[in-house]
N, C-alpha and C. Protein backbone atom coordinates (compact mmCIF):
# COMPACT_ATOMS: atom_id res chain seq x y z
N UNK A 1 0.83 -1.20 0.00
CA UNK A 1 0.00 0.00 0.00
C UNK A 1 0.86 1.25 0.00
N UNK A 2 2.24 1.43 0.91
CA UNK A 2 2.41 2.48 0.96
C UNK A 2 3.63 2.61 -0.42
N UNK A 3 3.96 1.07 -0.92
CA UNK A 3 4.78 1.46 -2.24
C UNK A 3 3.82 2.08 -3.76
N UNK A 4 2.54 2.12 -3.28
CA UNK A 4 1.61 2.25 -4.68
C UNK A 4 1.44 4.05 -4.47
N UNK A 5 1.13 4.25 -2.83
CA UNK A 5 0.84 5.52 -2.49
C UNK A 5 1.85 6.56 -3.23
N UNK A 6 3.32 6.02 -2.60
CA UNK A 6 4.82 6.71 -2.94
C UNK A 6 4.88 6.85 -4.79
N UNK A 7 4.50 5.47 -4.95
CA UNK A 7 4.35 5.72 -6.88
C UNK A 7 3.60 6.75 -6.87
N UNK A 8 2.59 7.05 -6.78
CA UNK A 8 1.24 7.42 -7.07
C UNK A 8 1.93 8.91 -6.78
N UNK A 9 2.42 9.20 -5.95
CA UNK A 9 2.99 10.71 -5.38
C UNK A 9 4.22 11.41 -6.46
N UNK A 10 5.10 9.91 -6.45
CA UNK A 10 5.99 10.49 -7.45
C UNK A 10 5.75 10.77 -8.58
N UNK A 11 4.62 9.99 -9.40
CA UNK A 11 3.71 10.59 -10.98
C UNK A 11 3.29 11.84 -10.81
N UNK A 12 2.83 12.32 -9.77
CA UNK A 12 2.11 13.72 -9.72
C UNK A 12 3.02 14.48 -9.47
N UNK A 13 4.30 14.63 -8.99
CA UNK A 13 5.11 15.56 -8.86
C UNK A 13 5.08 15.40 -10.34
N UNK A 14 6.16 14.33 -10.74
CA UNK A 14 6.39 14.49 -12.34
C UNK A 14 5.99 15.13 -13.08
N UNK A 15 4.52 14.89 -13.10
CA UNK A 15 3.07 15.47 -14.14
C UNK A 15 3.33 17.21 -13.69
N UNK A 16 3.08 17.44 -12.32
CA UNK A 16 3.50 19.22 -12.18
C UNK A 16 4.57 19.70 -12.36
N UNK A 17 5.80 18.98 -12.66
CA UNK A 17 7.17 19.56 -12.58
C UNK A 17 7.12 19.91 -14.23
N UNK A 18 6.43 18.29 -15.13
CA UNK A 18 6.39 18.38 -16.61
C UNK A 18 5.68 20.06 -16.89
N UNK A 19 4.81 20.02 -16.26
CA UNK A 19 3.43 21.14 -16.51
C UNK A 19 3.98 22.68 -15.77
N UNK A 20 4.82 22.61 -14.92
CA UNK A 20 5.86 23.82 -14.88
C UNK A 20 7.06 24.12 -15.86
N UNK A 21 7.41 22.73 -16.12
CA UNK A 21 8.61 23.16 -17.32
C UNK A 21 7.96 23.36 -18.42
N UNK A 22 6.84 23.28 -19.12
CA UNK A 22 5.96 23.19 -20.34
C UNK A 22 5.87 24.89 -20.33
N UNK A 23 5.39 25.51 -18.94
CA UNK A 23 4.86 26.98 -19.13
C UNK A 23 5.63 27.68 -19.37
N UNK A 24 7.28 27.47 -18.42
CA UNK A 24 8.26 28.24 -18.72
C UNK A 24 8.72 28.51 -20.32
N UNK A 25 8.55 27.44 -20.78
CA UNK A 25 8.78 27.42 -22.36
C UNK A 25 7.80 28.17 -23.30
N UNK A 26 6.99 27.60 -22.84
CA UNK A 26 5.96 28.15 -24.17
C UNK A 26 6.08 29.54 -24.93
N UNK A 27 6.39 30.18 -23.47
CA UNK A 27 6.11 31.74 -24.01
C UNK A 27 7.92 32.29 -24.49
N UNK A 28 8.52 31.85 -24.33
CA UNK A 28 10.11 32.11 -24.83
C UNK A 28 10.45 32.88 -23.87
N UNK A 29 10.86 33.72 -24.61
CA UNK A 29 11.61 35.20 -23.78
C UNK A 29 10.71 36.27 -22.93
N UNK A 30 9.32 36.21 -23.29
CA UNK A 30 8.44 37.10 -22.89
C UNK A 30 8.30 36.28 -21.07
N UNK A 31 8.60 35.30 -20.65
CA UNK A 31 8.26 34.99 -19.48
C UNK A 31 9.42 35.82 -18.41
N UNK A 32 10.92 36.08 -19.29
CA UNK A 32 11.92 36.64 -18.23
C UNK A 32 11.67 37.83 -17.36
N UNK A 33 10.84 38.48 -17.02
CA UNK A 33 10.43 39.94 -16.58
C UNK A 33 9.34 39.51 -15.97
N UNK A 34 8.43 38.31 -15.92
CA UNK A 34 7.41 38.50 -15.32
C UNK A 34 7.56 38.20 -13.24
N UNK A 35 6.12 38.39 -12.97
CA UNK A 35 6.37 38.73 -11.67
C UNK A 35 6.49 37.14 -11.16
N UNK A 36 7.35 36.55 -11.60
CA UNK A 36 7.22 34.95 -10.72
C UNK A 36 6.95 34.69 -9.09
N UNK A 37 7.36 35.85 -8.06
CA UNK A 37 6.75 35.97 -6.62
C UNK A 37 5.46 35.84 -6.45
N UNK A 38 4.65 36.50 -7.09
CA UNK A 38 3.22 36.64 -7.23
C UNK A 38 2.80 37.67 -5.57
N UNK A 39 4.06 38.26 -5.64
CA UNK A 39 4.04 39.52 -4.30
C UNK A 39 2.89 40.53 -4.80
N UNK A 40 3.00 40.76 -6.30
CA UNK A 40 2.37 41.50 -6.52
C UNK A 40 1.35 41.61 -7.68
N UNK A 41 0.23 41.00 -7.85
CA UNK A 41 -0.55 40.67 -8.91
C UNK A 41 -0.85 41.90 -9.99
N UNK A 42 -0.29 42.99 -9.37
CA UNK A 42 -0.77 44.07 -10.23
C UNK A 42 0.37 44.85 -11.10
N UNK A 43 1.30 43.48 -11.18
CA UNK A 43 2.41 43.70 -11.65
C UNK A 43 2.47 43.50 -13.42
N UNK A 44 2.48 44.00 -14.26
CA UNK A 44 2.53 43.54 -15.80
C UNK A 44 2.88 42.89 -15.91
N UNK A 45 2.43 42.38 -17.40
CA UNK A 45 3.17 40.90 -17.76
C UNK A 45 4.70 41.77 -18.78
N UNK A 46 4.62 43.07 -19.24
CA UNK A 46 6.01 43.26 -19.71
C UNK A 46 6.49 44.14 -18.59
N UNK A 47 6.81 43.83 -17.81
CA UNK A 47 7.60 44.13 -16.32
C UNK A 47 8.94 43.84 -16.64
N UNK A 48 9.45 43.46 -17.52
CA UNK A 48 10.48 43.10 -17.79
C UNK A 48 11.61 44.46 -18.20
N UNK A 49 12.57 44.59 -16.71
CA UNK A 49 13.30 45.30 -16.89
C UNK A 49 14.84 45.38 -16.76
N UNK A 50 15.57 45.78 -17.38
CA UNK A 50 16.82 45.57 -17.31
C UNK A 50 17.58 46.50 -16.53
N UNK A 51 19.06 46.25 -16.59
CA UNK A 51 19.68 47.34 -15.82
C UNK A 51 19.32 48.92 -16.44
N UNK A 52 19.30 49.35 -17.39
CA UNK A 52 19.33 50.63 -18.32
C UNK A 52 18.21 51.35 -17.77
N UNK A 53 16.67 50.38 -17.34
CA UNK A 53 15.59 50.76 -16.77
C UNK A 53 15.43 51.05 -15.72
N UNK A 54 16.50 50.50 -14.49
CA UNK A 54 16.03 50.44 -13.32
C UNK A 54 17.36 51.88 -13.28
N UNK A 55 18.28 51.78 -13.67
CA UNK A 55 19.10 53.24 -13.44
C UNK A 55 18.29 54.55 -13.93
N UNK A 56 17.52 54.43 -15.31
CA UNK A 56 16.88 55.14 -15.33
C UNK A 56 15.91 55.82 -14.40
N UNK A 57 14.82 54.92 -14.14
CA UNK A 57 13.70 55.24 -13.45
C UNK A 57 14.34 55.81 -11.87
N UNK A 58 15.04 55.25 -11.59
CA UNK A 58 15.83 55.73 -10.24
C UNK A 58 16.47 56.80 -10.21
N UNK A 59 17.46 57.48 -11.20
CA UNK A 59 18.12 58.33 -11.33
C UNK A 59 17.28 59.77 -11.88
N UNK A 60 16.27 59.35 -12.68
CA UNK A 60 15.46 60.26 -13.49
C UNK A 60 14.14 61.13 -12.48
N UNK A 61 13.90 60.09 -11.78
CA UNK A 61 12.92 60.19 -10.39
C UNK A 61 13.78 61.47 -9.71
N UNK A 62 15.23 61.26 -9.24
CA UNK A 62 15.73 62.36 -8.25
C UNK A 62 16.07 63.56 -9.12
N UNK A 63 16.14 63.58 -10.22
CA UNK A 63 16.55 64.78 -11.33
C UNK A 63 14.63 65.35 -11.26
N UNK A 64 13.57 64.41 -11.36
CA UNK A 64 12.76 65.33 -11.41
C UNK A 64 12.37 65.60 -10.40
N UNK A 65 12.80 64.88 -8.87
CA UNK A 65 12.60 65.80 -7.85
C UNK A 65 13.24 67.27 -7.71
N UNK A 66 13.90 67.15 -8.09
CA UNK A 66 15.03 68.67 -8.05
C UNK A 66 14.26 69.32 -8.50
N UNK A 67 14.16 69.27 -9.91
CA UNK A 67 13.14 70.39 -10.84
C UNK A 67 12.10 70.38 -9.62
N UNK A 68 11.30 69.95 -9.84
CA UNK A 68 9.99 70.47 -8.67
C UNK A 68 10.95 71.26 -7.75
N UNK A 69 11.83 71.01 -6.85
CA UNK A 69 11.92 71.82 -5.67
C UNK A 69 12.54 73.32 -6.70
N UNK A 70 13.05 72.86 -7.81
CA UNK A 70 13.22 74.43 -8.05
C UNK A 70 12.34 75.37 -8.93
N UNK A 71 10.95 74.57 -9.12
CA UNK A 71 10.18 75.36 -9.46
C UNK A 71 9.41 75.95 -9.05
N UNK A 72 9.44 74.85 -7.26
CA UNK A 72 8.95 75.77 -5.75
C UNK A 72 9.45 76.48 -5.47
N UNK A 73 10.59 76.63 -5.75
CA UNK A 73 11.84 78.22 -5.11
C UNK A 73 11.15 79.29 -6.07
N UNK A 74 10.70 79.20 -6.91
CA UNK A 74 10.53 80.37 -8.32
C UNK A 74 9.05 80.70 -8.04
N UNK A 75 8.59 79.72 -7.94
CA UNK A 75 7.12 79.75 -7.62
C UNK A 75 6.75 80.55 -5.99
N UNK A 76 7.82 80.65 -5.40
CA UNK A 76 7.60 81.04 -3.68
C UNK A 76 7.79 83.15 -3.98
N UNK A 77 8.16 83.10 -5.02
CA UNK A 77 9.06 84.62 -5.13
C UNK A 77 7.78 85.53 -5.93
N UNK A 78 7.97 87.00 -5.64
CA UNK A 78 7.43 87.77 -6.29
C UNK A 78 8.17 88.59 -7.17
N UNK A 79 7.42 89.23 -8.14
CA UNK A 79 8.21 89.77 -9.38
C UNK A 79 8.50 89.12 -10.22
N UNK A 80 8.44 87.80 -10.63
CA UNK A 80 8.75 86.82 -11.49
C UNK A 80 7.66 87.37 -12.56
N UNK A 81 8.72 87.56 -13.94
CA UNK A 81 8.04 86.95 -15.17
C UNK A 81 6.92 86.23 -15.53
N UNK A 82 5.62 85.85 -15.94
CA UNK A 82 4.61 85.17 -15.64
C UNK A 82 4.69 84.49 -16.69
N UNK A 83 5.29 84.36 -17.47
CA UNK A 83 6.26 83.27 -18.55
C UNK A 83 6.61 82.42 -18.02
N UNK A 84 7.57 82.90 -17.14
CA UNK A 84 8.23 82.31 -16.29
C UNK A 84 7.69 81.14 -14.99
N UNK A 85 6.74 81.95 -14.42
CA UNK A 85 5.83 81.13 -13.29
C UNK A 85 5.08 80.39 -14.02
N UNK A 86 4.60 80.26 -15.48
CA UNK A 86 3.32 79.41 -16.02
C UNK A 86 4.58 78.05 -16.05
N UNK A 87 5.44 78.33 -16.55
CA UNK A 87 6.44 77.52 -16.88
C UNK A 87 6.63 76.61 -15.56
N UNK A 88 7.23 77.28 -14.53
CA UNK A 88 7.32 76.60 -13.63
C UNK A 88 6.19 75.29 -13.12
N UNK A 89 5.20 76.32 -13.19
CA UNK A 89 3.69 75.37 -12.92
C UNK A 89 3.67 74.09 -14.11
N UNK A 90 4.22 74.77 -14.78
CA UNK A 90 3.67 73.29 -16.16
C UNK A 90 4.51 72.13 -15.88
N UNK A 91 5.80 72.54 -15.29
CA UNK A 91 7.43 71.62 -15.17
C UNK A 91 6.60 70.55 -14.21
N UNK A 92 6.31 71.32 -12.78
CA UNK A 92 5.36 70.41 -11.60
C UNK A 92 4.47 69.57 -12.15
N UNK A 93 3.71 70.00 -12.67
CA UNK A 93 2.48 69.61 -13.24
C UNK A 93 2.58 67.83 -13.79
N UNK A 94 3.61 68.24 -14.62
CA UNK A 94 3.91 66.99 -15.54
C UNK A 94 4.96 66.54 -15.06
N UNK A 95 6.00 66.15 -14.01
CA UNK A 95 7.22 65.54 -13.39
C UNK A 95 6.72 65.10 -12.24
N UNK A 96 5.77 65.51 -11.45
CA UNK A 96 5.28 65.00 -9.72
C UNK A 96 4.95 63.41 -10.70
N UNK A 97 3.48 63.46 -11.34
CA UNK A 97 2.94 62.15 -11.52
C UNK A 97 4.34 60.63 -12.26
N UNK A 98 4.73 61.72 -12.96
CA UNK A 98 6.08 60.74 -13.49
C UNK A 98 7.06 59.94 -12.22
N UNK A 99 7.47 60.82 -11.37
CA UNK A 99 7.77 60.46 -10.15
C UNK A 99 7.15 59.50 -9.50
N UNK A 100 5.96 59.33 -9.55
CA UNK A 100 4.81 58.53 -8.94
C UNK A 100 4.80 57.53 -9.80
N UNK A 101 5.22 57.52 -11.05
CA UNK A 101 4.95 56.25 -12.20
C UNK A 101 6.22 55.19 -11.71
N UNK A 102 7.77 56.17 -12.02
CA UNK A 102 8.65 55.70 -11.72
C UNK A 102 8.97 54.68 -10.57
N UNK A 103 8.95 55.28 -9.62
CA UNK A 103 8.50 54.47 -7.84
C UNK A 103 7.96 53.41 -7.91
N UNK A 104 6.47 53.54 -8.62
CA UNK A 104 5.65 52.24 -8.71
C UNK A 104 6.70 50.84 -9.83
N UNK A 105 7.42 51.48 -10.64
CA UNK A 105 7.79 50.83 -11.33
C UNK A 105 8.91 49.94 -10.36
N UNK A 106 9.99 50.68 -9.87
CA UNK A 106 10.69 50.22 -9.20
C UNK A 106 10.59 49.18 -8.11
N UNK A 107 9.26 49.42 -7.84
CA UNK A 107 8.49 48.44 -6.46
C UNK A 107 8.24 47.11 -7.32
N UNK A 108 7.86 47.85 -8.77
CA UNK A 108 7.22 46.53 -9.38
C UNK A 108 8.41 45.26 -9.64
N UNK A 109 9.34 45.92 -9.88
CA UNK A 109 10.42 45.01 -10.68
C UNK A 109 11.59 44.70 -9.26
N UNK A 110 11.07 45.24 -8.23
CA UNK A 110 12.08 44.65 -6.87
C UNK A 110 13.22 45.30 -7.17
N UNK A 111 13.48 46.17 -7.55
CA UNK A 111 14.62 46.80 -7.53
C UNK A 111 15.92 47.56 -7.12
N UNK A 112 16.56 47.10 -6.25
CA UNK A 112 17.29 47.25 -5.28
C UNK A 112 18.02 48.64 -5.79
N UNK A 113 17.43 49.97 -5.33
CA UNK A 113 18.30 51.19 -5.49
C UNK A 113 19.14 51.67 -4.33
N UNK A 114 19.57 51.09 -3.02
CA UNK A 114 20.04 51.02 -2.34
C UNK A 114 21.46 52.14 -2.31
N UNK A 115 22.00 51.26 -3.87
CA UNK A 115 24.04 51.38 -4.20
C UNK A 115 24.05 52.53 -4.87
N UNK A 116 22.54 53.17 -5.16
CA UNK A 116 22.87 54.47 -5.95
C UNK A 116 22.60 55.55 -4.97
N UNK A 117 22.40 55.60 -3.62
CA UNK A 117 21.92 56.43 -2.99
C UNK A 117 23.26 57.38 -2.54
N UNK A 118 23.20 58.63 -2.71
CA UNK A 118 24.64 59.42 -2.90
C UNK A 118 25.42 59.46 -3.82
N UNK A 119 25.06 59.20 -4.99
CA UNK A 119 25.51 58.66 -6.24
C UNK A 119 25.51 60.41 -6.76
N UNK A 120 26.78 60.60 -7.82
CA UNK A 120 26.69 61.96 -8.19
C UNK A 120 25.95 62.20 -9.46
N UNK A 121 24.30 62.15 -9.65
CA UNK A 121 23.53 62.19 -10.45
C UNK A 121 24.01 63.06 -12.04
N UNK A 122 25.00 63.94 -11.85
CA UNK A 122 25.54 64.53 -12.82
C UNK A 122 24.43 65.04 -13.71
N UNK A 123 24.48 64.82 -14.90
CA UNK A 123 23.63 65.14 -16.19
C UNK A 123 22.67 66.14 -15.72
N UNK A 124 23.15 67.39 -15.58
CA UNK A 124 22.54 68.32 -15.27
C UNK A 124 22.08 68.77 -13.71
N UNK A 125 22.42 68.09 -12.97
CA UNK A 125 21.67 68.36 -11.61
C UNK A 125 22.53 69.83 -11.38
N UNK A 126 21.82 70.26 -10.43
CA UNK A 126 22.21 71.45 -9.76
C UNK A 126 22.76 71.39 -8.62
N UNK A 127 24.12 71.80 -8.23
CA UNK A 127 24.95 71.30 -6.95
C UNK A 127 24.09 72.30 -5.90
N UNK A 128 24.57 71.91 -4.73
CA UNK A 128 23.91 72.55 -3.56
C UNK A 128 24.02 74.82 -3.58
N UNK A 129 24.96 74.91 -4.22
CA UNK A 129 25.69 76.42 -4.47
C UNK A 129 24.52 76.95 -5.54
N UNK A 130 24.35 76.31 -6.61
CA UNK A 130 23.40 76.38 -7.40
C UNK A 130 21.86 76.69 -7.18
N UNK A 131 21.41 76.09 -6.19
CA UNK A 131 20.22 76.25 -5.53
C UNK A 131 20.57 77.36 -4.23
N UNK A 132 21.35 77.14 -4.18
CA UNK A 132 21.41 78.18 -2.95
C UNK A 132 21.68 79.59 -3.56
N UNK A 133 21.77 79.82 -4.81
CA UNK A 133 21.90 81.02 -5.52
C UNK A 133 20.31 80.96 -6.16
N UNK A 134 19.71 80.18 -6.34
CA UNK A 134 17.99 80.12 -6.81
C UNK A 134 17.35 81.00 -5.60
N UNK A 135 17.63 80.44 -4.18
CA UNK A 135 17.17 80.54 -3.37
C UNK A 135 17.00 81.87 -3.32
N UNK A 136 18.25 82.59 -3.23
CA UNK A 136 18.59 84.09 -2.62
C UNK A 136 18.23 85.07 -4.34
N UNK A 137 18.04 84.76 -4.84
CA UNK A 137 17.59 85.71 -6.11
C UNK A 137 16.49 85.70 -5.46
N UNK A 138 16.34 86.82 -6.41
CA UNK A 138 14.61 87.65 -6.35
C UNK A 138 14.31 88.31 -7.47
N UNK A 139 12.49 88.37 -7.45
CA UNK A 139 12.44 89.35 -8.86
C UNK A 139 12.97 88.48 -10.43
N UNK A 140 12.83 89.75 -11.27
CA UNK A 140 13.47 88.91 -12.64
C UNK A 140 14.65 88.48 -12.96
N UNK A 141 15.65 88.53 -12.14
CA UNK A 141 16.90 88.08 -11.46
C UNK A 141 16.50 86.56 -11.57
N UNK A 142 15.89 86.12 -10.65
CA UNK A 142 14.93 84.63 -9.81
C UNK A 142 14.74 84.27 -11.36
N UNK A 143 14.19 84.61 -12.10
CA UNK A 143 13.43 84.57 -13.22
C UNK A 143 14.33 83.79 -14.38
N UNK A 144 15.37 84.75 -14.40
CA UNK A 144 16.43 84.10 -15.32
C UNK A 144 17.36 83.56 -15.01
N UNK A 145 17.86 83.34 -14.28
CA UNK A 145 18.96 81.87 -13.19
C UNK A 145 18.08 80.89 -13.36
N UNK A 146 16.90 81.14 -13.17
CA UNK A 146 15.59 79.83 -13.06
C UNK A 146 16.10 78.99 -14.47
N UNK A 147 15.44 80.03 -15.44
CA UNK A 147 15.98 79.32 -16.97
C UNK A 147 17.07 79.06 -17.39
N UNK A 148 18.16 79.63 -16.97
CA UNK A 148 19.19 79.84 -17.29
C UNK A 148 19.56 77.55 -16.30
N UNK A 149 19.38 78.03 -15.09
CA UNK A 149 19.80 76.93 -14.41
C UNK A 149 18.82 75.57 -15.12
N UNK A 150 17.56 75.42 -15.36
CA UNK A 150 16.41 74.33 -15.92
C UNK A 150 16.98 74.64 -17.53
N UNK A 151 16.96 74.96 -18.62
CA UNK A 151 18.05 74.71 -19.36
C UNK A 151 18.99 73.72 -19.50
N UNK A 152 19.73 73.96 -18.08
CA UNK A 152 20.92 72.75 -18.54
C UNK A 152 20.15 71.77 -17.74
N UNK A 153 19.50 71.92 -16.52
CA UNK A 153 18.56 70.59 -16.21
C UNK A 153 18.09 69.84 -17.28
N UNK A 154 17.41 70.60 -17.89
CA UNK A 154 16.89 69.76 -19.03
C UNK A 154 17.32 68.82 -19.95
N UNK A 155 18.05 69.83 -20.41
CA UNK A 155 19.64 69.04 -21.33
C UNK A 155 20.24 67.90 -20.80
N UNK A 156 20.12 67.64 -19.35
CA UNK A 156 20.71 66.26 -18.69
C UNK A 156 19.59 65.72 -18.75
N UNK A 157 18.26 65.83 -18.45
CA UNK A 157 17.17 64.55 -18.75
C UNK A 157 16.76 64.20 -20.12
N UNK A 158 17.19 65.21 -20.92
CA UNK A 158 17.52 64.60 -22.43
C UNK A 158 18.67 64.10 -22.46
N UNK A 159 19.70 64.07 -22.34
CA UNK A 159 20.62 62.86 -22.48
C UNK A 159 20.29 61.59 -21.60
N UNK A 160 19.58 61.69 -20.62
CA UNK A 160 19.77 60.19 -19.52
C UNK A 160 18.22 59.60 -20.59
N UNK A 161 17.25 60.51 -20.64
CA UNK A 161 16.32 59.77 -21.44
C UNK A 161 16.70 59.05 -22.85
N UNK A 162 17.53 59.68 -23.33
CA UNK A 162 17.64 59.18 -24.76
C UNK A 162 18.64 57.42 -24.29
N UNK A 163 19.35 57.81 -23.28
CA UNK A 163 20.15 56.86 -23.10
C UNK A 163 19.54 55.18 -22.82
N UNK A 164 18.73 55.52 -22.05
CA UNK A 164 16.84 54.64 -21.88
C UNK A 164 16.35 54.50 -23.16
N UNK A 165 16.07 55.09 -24.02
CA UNK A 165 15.43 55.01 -25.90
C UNK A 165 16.43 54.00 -25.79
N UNK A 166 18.15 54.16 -25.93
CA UNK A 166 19.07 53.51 -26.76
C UNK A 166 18.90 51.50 -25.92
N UNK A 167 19.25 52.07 -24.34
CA UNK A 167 19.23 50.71 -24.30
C UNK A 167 18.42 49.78 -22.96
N UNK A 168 17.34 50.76 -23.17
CA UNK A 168 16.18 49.97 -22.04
C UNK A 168 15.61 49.18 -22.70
N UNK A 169 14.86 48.20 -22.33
CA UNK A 169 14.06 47.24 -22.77
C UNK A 169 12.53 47.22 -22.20
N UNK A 170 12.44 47.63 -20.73
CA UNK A 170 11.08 48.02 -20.51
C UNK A 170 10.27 48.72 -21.65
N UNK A 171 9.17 48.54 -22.32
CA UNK A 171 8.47 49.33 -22.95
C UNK A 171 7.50 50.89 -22.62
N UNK A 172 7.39 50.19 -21.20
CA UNK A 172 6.79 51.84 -20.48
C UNK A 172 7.72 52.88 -20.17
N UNK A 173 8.60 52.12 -19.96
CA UNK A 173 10.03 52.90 -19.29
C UNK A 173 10.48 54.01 -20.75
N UNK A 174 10.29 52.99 -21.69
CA UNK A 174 11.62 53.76 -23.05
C UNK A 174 10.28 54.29 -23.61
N UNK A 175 9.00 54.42 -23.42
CA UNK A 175 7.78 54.78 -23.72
C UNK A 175 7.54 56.61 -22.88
N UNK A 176 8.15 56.43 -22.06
CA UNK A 176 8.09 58.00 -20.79
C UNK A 176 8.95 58.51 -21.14
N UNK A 177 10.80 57.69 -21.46
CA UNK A 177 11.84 58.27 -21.83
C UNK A 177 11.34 59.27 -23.28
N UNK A 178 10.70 58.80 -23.92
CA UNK A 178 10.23 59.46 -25.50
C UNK A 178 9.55 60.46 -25.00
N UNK A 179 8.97 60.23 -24.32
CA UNK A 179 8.03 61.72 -23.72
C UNK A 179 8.72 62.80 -23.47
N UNK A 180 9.55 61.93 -22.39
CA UNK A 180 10.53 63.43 -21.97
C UNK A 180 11.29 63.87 -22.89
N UNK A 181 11.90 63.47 -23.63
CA UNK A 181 12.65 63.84 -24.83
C UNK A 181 11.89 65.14 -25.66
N UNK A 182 11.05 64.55 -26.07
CA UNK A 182 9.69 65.77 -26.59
C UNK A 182 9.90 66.69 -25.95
N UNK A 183 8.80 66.47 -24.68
CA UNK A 183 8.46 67.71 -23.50
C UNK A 183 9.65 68.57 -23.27
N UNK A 184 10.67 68.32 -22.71
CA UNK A 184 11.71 69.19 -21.91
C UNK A 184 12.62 69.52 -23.46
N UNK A 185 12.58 69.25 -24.69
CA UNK A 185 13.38 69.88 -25.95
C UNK A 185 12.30 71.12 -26.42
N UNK A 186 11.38 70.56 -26.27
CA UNK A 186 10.62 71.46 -26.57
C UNK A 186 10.70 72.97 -25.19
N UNK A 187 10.29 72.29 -24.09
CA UNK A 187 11.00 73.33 -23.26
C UNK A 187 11.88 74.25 -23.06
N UNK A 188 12.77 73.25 -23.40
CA UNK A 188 14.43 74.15 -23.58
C UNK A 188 14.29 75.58 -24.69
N UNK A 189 13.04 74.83 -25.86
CA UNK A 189 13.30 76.43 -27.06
C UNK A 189 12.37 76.93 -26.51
N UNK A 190 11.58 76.74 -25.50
CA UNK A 190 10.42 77.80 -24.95
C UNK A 190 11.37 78.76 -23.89
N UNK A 191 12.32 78.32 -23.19
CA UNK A 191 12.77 78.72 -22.24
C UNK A 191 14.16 80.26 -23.18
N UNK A 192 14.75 79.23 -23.69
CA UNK A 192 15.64 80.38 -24.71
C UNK A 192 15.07 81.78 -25.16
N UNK A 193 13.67 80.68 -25.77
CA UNK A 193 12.87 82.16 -26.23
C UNK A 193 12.46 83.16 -25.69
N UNK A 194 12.07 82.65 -24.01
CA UNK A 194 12.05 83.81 -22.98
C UNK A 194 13.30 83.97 -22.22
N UNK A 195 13.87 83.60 -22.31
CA UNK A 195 15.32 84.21 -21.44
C UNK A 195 15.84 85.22 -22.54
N UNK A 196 15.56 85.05 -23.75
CA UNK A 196 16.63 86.34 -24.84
C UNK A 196 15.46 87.72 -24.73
N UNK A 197 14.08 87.41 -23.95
CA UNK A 197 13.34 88.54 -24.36
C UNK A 197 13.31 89.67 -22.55
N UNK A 198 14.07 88.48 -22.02
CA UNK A 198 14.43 89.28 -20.28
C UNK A 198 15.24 90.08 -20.12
């Protein structure tokens, strides 16, 4: 009895081990990214992200925190250009929710950002001297350091985005990277155009 039971046990592993190795296959390459934990059901099935994505979304997240805080410094001041303040408002507007996309993404794919924390974000960030000269302007002064400084911000989230186009594989990820590329180039000649008329 208990040698028929033990058979009987070892066929059914078999049969589920066959019927786990069958699934892994079927789908090829599209299975490598998915959420195999099942931590999180609300995870995509193209979750599939590589290193290029997860530096992105991590690195791109603290570049657009910056912008926000320096479009709160511009936004806190009076005498500003109203070019200038719509601008600011539009930068917030469209970088908070991205921030919020990013995060979720990172949660999604388990992504250990740990080793980048103090990391010298470069590609445009603004060193601490930099903001601390945002800070203490005033007036249309405030106005054009603003552009003058988001300018080259920009110019660094167009290079880190394009760098995501070249070699991310996430589709949402190199899907936002295209966005920003648009949005903030297009910015940059909105911003020129009012900084040469200040």
């Amino acid at each position: 009895m208990k040698t028929r039971f033990a058979a009987s046990a070892a066929v059914t592993l078999t049969a589920l081990l066959a019927l786990v190795g069958c699934a892994g296959t079927t789908s090829g390459g599209d299975m490598e990214g998915m959420n195999h934990g099942g931590s999180s059901s609300s995870a995509p099935a193209s979750a599939d992200a590589n290193d290029a994505d997860i530096m992105f979304a991590s690195m791109m997240k603290e570049h657009h925190a910056q912008a926000i805080e320096m479009s709160d410094m511009l936004l806190s001041k009076d005498g500003v250009d109203e070019r200038v303040v719509a601008l600011a408002e539009k930068i917030k507007a469209a970088q908070e929710p991205e921030i919020q996309k990013m995060d979720q993404w990172l949660e999604e794919w388990g992504a250990d950002t740990s080793s980048m924390e103090g990391m010298d974000h470069g590609d445009g960030m603004m060193s601490e001297d930099d903001m601390q000269a945002l800070e203490d302007a005033s007036g249309s002064d405030a106005g054009r350091l603003f552009l003058e400084q988001m300018i080259q911000h920009h110019q660094g989230a167009v290079e880190m985005a394009q760098e995501e186009v070249d070699n991310g594989q996430n589709s949402d990820a190199v899907a936002l990277a295209e966005t920003i590329i648009d949005a903030q180039t297009s910015e940059i000649s909105e911003m020129e155009d009012i900084l040469a008329t200040l």
